[in-house]
Protein backbone atom coordinates (compact mmCIF):
# COMPACT_ATOMS: atom_id res chain seq x y z
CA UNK A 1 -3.41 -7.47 41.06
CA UNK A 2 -7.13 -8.88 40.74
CA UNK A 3 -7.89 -11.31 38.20
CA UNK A 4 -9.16 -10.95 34.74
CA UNK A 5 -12.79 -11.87 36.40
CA UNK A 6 -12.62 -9.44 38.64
CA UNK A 7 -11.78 -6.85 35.85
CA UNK A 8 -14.45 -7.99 33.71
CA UNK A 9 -17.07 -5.30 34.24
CA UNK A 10 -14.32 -2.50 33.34
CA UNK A 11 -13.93 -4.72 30.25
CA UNK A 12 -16.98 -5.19 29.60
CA UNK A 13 -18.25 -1.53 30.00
CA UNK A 14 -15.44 -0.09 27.91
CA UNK A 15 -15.81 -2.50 25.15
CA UNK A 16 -19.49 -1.38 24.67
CA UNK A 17 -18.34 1.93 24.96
CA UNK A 18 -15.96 0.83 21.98
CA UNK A 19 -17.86 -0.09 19.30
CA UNK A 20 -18.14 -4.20 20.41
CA UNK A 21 -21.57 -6.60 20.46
CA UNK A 22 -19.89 -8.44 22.97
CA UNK A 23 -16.86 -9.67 24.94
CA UNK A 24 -15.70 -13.11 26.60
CA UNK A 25 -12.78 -14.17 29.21
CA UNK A 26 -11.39 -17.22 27.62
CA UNK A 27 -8.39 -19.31 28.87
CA UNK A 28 -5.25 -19.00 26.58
CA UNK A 29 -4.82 -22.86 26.52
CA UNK A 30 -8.22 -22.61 24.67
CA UNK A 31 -6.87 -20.25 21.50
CA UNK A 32 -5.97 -23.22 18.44
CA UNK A 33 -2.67 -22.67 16.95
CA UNK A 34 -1.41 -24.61 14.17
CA UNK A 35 1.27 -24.12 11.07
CA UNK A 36 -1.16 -24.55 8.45
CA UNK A 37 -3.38 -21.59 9.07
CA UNK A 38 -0.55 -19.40 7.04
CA UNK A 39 -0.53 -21.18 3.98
CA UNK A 40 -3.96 -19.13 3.74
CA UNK A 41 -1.62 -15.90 4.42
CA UNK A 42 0.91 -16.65 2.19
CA UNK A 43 -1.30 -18.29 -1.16
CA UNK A 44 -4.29 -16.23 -1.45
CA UNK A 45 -4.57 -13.32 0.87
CA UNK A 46 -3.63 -10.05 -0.62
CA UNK A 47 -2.84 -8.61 2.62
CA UNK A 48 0.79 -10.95 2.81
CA UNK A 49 3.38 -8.24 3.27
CA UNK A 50 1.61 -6.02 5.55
CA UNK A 51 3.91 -5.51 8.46
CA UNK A 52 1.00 -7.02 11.02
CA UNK A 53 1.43 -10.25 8.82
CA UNK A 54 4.08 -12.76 7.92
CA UNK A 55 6.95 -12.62 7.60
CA UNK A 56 6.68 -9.41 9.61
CA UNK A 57 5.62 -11.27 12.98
CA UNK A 58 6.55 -13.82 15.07
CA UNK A 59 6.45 -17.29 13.27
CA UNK A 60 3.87 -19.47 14.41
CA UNK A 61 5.99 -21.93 16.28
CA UNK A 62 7.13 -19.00 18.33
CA UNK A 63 3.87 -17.75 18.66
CA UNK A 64 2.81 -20.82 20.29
CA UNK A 65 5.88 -20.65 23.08
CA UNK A 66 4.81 -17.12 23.90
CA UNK A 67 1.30 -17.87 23.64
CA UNK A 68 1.86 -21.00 26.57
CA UNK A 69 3.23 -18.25 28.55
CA UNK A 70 -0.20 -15.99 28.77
CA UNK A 71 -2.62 -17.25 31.03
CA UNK A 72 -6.30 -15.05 29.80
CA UNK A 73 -7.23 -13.53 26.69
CA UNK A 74 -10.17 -11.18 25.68
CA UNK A 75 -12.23 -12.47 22.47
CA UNK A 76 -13.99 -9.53 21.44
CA UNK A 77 -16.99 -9.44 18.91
CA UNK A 78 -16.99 -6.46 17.23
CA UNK A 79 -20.42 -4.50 15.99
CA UNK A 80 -20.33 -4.23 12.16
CA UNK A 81 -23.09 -2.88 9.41
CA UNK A 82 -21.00 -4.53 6.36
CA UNK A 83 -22.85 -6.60 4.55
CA UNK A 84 -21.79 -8.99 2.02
CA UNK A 85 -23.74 -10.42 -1.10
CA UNK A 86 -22.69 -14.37 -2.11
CA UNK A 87 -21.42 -12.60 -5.16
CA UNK A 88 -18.79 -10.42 -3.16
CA UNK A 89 -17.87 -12.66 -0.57
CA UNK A 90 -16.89 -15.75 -2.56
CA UNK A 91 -14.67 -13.40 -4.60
CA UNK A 92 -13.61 -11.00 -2.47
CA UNK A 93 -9.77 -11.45 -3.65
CA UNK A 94 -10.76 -12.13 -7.30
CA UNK A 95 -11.87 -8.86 -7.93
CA UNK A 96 -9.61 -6.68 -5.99
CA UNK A 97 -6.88 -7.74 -8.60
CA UNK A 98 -9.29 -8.54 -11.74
CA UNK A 99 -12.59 -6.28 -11.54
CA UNK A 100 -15.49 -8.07 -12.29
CA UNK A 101 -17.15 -7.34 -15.61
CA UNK A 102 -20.56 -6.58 -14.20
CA UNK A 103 -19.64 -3.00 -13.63
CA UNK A 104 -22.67 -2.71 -10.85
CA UNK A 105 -20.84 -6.29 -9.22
CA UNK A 106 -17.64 -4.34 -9.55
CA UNK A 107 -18.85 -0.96 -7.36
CA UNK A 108 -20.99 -3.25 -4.78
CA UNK A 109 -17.25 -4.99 -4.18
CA UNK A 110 -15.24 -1.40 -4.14
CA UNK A 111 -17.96 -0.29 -1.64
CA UNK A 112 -18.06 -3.30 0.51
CA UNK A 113 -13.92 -3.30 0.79
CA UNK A 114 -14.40 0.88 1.85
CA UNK A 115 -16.61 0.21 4.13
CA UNK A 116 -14.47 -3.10 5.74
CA UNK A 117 -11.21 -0.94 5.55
CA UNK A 118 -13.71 1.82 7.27
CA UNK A 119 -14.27 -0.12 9.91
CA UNK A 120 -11.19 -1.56 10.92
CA UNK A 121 -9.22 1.86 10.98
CA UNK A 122 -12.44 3.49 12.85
CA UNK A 123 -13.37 1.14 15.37
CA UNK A 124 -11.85 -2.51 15.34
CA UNK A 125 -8.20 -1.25 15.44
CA UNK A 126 -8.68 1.35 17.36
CA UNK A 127 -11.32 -0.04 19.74
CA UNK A 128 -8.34 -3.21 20.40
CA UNK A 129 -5.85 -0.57 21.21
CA UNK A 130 -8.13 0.99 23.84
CA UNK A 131 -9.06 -2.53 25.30
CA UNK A 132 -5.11 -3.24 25.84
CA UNK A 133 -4.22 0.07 27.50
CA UNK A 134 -6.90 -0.42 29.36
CA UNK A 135 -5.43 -3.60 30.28
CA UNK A 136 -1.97 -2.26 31.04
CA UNK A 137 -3.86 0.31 33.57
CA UNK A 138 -5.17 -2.54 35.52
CA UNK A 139 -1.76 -4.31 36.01
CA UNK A 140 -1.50 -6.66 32.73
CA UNK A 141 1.94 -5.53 31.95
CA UNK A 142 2.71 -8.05 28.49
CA UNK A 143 -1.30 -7.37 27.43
CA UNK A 144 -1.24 -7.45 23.36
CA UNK A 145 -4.02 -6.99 20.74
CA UNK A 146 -4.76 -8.59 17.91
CA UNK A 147 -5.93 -7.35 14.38
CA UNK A 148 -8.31 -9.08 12.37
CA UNK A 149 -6.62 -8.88 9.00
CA UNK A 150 -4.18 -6.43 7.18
CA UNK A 151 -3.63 -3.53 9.36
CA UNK A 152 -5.80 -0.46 7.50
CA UNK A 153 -3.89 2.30 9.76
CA UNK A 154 -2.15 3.86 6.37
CA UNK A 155 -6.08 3.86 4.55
CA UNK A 156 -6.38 6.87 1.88
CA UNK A 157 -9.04 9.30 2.44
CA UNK A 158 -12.09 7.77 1.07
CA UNK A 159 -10.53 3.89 2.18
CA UNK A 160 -10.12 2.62 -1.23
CA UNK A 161 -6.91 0.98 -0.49
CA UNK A 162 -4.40 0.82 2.47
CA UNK A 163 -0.57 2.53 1.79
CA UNK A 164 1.44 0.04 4.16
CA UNK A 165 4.97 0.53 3.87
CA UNK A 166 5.77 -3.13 4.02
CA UNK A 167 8.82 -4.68 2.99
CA UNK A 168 9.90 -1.45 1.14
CA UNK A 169 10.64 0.29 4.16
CA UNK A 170 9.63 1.39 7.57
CA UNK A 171 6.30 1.24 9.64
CA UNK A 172 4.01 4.32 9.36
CA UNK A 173 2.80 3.61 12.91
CA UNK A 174 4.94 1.52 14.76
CA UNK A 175 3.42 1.70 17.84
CA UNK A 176 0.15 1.01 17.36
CA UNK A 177 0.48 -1.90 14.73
CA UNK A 178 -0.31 -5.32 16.12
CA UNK A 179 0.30 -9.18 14.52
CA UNK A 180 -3.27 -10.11 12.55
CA UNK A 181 -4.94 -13.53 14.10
CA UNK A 182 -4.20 -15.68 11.34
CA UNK A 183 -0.49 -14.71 10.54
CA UNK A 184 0.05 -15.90 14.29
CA UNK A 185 -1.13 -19.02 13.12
CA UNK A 186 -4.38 -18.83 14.74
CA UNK A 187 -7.85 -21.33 13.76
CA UNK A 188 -10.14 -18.69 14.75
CA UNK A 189 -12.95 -21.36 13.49
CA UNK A 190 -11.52 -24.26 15.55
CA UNK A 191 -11.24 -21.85 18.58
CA UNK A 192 -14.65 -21.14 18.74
CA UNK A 193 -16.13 -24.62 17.96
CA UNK A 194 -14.11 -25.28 21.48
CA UNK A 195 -15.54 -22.32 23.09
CA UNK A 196 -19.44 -23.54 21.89
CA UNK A 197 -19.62 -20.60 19.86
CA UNK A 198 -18.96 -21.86 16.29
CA UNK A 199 -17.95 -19.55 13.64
CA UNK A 200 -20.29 -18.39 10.50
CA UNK A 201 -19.82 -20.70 7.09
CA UNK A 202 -18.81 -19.65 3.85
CA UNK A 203 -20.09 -18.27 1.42
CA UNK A 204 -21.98 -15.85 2.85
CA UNK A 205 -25.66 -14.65 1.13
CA UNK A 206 -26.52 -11.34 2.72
CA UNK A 207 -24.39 -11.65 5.71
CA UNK A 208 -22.71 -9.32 8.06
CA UNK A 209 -19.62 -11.14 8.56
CA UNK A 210 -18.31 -11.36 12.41
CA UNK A 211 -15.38 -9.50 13.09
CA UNK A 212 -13.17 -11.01 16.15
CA UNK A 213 -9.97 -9.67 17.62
CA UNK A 214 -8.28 -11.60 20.57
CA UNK A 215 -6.14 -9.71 23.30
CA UNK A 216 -4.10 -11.74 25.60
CA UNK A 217 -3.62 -10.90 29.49
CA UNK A 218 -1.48 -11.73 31.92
């Protein structure tokens, strides 16, 4: 089997093809793990319970043994026209479960969350499940994708909210769910301060936020 730098170009071509800005061969030892990148899951996030997060997925100390036993991952930067006001993005939670009062505040947040839900269920998830098959066709039998966030599979029809099963019963598409970065325990930030590459700050004024997924090869 040739290695993942020989395979780059059919990475590289496909992922353009996909929807991405860009893609980079990193070394596994490089991704930053650590325990405290759930509490953010599990105090905060409204997307705890989704069956891509915790407790759903592997805990993070047993992410980190399977993650010692990959050898290459994929970090994929994905294109995105989302753009988020200071307003929005420093309460993005806030007013998904208390609206804002500013009713023109409130309908710039609704459409900024459609069009992030849009995107993840049109390209990001689906563009990561391409990039790993295409990875099992060249030989990388235990290749795995990552999701950004909550998965948005289950989205209703004009991506105002996201029907996931979770704990109240079964996966609506089992086979094409996959763990999100941070559940696994991953410091997407601290990863790409190693890689030279260091990740935007919050809050955000007029921003188009990057959107990452990792997959891992070997």
């Amino acid at each position: 089997m040739k290695t993942p730098e020989e395979n780059y170009g059919y990475f590289e071509e496909k992922a353009e093809e996909l929807g991405a800005n860009s893609i980079r061969l990193i070394a596994a030892e490089d991704i930053i793990v650590e325990n405290r990148t759930i509490l953010k899951c599990i105090f905060g996030c409204n997307g705890y319970g989704s069956l891509v997060c915790p407790p759903f997925i592997p805990t993070v100390d047993e992410f980190s043994k399977m993650l010692a036993e990959y050898e290459w991952a994929l970090l994929v930067d994905w294109k995105s026209e989302n753009v988020f006001s200071r307003e929005v993005g420093e309460n993005f939670i806030k007013y998904s479960v208390t609206p804002s009062e500013d009713d023109d505040t409130q309908q710039e947040f609704v459409d900024t969350l459609k069009s992030v839900i849009r995107e993840r269920k049109e390209t990001i998830q689906p563009g990561t499940i391409e990039l790993e098959k295409l990875a099992w066709t060249l030989g990388y039998n235990t290749a795995l994708g990552t999701f950004p966030g909550m998965c948005t599979w289950c989205a209703n029809s004009d991506c105002s909210d996201v029907a996931c099963a979770g704990s109240d019963g079964s996966c609506h598409q089992p086979t094409i769910r996959r763990p999100c970065i941070m559940g696994l325990g991953i410091r997407m930030d601290k990863t790409l301060e190693k890689l030279g590459m260091p990740m935007q700050k919050f809050p955000m004024d007029d921003t188009i936020p990057s959107q990452y997924t990792l997959i891992l090869l070997d």
